[in-house]
PDB file of N, CA and C in Angstrom:
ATOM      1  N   UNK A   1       0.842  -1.182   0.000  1.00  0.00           N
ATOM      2  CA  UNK A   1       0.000   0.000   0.000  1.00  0.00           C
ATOM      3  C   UNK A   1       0.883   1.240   0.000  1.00  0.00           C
ATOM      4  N   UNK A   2       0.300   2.377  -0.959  1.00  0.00           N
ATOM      5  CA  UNK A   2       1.533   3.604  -0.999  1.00  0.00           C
ATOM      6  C   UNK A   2       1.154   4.444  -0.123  1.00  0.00           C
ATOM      7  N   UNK A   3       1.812   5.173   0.979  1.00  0.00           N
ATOM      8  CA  UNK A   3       1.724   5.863   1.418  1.00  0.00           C
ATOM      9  C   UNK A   3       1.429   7.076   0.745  1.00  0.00           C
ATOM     10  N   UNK A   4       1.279   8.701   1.773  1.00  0.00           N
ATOM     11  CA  UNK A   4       1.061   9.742   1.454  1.00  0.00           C
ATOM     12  C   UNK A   4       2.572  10.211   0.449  1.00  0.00           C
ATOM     13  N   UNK A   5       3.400  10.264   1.307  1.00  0.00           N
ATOM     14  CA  UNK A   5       4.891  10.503   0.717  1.00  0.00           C
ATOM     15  C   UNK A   5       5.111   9.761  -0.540  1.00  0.00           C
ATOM     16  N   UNK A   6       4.940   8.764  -0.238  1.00  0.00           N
ATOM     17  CA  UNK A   6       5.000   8.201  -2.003  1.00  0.00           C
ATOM     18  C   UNK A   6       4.354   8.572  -2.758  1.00  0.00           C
ATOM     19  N   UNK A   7       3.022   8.787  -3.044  1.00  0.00           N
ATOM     20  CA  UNK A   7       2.457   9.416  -3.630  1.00  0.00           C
ATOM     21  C   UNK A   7       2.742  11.069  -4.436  1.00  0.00           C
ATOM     22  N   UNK A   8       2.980  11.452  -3.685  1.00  0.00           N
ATOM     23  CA  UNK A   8       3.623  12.826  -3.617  1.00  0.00           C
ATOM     24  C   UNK A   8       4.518  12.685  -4.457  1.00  0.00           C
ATOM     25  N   UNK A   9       5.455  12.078  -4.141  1.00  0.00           N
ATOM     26  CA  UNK A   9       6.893  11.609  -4.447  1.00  0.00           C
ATOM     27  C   UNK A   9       6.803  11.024  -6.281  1.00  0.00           C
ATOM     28  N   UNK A  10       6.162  10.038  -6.431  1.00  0.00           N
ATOM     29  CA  UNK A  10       6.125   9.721  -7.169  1.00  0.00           C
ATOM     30  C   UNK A  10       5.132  10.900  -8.559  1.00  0.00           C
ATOM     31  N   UNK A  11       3.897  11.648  -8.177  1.00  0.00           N
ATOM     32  CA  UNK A  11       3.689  12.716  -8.596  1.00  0.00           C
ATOM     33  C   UNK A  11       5.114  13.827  -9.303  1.00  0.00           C
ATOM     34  N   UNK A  12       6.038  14.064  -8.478  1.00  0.00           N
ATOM     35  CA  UNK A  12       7.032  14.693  -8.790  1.00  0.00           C
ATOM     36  C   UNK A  12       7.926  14.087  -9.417  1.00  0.00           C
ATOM     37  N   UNK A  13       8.177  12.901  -9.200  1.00  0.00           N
ATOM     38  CA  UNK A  13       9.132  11.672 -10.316  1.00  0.00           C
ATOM     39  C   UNK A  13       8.929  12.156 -11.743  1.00  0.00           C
ATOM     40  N   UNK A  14       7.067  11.638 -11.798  1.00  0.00           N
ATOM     41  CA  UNK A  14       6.793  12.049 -13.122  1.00  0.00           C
ATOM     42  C   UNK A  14       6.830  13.083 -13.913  1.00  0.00           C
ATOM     43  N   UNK A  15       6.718  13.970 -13.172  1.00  0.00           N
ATOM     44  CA  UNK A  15       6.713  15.551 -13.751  1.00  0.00           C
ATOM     45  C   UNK A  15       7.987  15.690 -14.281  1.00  0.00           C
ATOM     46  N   UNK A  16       8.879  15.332 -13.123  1.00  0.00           N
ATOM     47  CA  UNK A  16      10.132  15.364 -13.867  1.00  0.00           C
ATOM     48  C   UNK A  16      10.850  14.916 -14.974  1.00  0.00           C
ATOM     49  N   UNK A  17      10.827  13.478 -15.175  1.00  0.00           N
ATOM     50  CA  UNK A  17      10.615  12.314 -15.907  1.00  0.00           C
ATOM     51  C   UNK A  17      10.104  13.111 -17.599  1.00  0.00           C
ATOM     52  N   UNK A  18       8.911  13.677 -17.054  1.00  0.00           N
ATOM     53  CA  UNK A  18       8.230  14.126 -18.671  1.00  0.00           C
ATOM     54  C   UNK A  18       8.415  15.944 -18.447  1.00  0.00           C
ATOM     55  N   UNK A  19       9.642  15.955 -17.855  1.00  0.00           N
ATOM     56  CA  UNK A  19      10.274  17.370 -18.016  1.00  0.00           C
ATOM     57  C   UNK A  19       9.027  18.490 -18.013  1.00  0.00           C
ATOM     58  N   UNK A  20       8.198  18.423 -17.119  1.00  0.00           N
ATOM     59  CA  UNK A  20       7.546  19.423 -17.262  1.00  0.00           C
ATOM     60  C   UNK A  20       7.377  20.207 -15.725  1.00  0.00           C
ATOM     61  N   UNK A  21       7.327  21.670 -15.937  1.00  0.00           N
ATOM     62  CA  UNK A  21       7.826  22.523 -15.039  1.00  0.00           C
ATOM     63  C   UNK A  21       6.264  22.328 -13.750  1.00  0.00           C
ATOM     64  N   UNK A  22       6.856  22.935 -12.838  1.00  0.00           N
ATOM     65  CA  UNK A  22       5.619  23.043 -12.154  1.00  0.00           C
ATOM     66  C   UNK A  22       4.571  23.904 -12.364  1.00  0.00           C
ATOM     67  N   UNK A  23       4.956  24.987 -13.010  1.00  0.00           N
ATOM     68  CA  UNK A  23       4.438  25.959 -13.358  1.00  0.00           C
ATOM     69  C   UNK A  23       2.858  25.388 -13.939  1.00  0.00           C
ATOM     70  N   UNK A  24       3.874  24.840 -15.417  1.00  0.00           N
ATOM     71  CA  UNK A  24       3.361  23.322 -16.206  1.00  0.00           C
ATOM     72  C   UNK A  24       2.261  23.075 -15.773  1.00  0.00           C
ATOM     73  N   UNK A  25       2.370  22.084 -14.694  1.00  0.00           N
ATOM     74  CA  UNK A  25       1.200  21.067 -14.259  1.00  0.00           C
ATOM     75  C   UNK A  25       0.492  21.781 -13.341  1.00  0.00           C
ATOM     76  N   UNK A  26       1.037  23.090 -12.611  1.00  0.00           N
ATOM     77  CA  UNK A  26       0.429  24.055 -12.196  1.00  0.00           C
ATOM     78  C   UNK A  26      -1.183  24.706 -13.035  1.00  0.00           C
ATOM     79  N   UNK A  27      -1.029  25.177 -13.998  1.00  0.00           N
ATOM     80  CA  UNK A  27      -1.604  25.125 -14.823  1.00  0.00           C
ATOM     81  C   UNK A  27      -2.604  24.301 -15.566  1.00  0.00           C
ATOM     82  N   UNK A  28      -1.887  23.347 -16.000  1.00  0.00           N
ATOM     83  CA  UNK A  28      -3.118  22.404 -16.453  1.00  0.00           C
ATOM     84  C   UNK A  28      -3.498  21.372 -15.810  1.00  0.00           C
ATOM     85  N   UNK A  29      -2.839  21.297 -14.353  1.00  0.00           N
ATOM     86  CA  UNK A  29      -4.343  20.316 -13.754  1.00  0.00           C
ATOM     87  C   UNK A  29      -4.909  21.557 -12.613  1.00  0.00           C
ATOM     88  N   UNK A  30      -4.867  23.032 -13.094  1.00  0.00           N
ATOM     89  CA  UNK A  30      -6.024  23.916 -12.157  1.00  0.00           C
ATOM     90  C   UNK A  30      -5.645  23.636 -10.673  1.00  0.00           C
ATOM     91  N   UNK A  31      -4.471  23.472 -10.920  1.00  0.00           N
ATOM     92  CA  UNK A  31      -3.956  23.382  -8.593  1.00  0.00           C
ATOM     93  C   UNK A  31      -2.856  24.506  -8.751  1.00  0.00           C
ATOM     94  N   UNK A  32      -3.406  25.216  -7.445  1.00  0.00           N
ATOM     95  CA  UNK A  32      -2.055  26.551  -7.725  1.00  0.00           C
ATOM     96  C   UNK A  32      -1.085  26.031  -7.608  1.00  0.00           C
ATOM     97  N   UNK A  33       0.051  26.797  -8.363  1.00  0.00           N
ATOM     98  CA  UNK A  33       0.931  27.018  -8.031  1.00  0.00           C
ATOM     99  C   UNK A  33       1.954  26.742  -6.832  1.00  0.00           C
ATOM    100  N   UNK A  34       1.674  27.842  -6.165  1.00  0.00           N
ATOM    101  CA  UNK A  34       1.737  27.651  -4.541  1.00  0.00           C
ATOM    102  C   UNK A  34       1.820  26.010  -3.456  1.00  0.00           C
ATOM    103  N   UNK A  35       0.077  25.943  -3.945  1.00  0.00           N
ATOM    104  CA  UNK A  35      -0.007  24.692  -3.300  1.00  0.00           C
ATOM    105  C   UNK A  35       0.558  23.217  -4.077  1.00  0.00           C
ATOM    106  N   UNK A  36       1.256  23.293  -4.999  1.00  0.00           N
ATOM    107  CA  UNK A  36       1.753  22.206  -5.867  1.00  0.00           C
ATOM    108  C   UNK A  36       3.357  22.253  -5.302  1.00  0.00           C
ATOM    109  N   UNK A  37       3.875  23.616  -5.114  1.00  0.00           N
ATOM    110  CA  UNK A  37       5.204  23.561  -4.411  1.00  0.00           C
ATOM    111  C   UNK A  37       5.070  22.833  -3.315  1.00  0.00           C
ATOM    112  N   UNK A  38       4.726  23.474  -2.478  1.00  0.00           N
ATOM    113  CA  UNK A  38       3.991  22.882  -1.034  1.00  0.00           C
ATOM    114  C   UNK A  38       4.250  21.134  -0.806  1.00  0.00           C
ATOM    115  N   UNK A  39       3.158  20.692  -1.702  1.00  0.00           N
ATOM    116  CA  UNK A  39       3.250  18.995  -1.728  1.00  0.00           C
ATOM    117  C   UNK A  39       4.850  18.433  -1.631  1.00  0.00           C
ATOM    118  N   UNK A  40       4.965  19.121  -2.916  1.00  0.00           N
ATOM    119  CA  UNK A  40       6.461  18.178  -3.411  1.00  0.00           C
ATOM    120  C   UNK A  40       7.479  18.671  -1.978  1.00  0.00           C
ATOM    121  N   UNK A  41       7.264  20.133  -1.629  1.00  0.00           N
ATOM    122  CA  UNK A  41       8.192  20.027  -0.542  1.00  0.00           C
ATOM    123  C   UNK A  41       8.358  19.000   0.327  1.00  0.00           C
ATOM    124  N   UNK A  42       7.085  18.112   0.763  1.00  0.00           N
ATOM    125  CA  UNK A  42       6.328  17.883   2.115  1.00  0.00           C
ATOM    126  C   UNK A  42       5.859  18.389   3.004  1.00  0.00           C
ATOM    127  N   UNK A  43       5.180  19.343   2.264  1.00  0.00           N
ATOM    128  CA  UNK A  43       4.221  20.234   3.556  1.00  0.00           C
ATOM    129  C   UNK A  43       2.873  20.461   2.728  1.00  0.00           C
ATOM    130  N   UNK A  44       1.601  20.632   3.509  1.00  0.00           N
ATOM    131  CA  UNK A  44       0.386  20.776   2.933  1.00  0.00           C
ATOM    132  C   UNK A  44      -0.621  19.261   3.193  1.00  0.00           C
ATOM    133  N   UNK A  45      -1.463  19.270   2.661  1.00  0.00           N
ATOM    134  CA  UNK A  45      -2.216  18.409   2.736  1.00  0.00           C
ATOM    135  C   UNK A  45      -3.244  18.178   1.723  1.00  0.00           C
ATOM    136  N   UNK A  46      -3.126  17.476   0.438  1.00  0.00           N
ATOM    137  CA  UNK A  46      -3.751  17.723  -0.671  1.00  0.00           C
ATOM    138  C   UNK A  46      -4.712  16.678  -0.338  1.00  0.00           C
ATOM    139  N   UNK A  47      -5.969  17.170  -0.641  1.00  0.00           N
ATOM    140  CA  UNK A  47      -6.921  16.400  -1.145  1.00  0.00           C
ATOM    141  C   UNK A  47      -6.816  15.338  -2.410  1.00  0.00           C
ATOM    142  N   UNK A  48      -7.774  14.388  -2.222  1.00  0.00           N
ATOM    143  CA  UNK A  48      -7.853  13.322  -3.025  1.00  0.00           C
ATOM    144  C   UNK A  48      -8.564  13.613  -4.507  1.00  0.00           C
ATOM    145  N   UNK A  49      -8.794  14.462  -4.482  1.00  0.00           N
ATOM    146  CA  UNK A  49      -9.505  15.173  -5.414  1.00  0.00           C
ATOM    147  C   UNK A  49      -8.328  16.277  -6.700  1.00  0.00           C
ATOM    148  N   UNK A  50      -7.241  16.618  -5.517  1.00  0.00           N
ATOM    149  CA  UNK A  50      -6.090  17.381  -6.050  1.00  0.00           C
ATOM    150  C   UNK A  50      -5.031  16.693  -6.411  1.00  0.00           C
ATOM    151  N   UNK A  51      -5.078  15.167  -5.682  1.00  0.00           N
ATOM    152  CA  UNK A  51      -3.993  14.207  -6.354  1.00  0.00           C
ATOM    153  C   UNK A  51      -4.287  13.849  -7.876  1.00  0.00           C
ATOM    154  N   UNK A  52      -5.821  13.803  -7.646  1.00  0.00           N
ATOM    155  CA  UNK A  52      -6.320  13.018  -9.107  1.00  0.00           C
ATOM    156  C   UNK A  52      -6.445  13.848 -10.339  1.00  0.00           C
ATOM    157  N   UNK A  53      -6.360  15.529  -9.921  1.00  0.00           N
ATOM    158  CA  UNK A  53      -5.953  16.205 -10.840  1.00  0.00           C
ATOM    159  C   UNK A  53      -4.567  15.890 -11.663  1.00  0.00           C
ATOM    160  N   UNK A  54      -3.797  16.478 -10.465  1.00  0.00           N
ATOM    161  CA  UNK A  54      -2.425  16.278 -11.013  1.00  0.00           C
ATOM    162  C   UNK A  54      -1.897  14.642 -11.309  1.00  0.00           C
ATOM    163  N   UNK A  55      -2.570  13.573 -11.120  1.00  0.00           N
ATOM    164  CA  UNK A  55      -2.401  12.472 -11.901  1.00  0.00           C
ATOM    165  C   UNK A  55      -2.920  12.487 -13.587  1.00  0.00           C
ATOM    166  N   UNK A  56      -3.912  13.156 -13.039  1.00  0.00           N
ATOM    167  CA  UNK A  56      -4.778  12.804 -14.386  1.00  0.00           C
ATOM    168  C   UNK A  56      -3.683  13.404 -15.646  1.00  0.00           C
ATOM    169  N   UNK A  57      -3.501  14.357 -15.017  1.00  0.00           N
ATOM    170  CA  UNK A  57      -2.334  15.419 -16.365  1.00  0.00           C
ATOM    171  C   UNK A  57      -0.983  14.817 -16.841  1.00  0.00           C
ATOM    172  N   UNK A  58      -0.335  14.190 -15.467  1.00  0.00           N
ATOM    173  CA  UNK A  58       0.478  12.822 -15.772  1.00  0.00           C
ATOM    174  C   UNK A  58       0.393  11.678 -16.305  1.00  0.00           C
ATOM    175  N   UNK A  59      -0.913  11.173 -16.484  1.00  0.00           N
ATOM    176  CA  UNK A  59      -0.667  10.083 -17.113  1.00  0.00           C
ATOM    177  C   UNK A  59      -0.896   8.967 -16.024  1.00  0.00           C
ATOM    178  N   UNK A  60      -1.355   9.328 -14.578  1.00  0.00           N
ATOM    179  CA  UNK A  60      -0.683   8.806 -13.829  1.00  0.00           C
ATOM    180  C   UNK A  60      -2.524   8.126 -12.937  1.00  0.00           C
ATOM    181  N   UNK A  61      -2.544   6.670 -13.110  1.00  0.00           N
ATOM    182  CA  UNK A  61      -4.175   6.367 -11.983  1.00  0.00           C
ATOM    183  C   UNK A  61      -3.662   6.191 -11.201  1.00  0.00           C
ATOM    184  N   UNK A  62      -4.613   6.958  -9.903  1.00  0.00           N
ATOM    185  CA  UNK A  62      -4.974   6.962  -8.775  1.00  0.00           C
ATOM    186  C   UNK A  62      -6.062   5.737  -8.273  1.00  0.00           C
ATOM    187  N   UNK A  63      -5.450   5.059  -7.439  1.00  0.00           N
ATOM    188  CA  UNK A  63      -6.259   4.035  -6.699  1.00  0.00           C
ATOM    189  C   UNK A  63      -6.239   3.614  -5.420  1.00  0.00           C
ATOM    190  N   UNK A  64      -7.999   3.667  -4.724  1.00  0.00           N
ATOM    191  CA  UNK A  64      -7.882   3.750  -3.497  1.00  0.00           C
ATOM    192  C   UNK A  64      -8.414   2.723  -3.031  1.00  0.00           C
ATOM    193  N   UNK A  65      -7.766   1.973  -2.127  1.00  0.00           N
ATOM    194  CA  UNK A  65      -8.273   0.639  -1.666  1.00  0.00           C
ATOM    195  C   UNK A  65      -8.971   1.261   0.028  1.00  0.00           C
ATOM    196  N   UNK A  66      -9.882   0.767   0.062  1.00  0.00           N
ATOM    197  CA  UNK A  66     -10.631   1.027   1.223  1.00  0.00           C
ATOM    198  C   UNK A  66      -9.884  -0.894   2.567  1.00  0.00           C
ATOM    199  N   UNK A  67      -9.939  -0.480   3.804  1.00  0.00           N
ATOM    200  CA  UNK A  67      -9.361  -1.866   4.179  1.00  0.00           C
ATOM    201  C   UNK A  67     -10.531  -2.123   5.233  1.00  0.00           C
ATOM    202  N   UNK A  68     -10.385  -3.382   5.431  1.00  0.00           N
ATOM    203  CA  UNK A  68     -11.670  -3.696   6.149  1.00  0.00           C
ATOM    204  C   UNK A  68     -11.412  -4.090   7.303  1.00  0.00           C
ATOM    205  N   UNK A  69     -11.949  -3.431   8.453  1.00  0.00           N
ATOM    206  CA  UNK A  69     -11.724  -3.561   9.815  1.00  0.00           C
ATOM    207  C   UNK A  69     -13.060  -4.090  10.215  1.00  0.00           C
ATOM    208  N   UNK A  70     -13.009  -4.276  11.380  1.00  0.00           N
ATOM    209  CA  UNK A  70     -13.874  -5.002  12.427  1.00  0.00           C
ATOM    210  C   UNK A  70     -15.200  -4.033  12.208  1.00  0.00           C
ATOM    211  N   UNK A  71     -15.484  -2.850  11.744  1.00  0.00           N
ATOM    212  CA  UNK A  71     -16.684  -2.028  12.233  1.00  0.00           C
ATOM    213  C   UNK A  71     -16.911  -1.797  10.185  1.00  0.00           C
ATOM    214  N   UNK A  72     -16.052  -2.183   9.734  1.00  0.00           N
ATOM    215  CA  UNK A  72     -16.636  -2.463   7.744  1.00  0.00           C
ATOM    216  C   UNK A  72     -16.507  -3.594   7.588  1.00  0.00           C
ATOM    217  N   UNK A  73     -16.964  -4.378   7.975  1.00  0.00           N
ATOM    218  CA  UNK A  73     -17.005  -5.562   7.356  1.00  0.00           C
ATOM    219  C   UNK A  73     -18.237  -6.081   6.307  1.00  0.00           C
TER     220      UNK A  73
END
């Protein structure tokens, strides 16, 4: 299972990978600026909604496994 940091992490792999600036993906997946630095630093707290932006522009699926405890079963 990937953690938060990986996630992140790997978000910025790709960007890099397909050489595109932050500015870049700033832009076309509609997440500021600002808060796109933020992530990759490790600071902030992006929504699941803001990962799947900036996946979506990468190339990159997002998948969330729900786990089943004693009170979801």
């Amino acid at each position: 299972m990937m953690h938060f940091v990986e996630i992140i992490q790997t978000i910025k792999e790709r960007r890099e990978m397909m050489q595109v600036t932050q500015e870049t993906l700033a832009e076309l997946s509609s997440v500021g600026l600002r808060t796109l630095k933020q992530f990759e630093s490790g600071k902030g707290n992006p929504t699941l909604k803001t990962i799947q932006k900036l996946a979506d522009v990468l190339g990159l699926e997002v998948c969330l496994r729900v786990k089943k405890t004693e009170y979801n079963k």
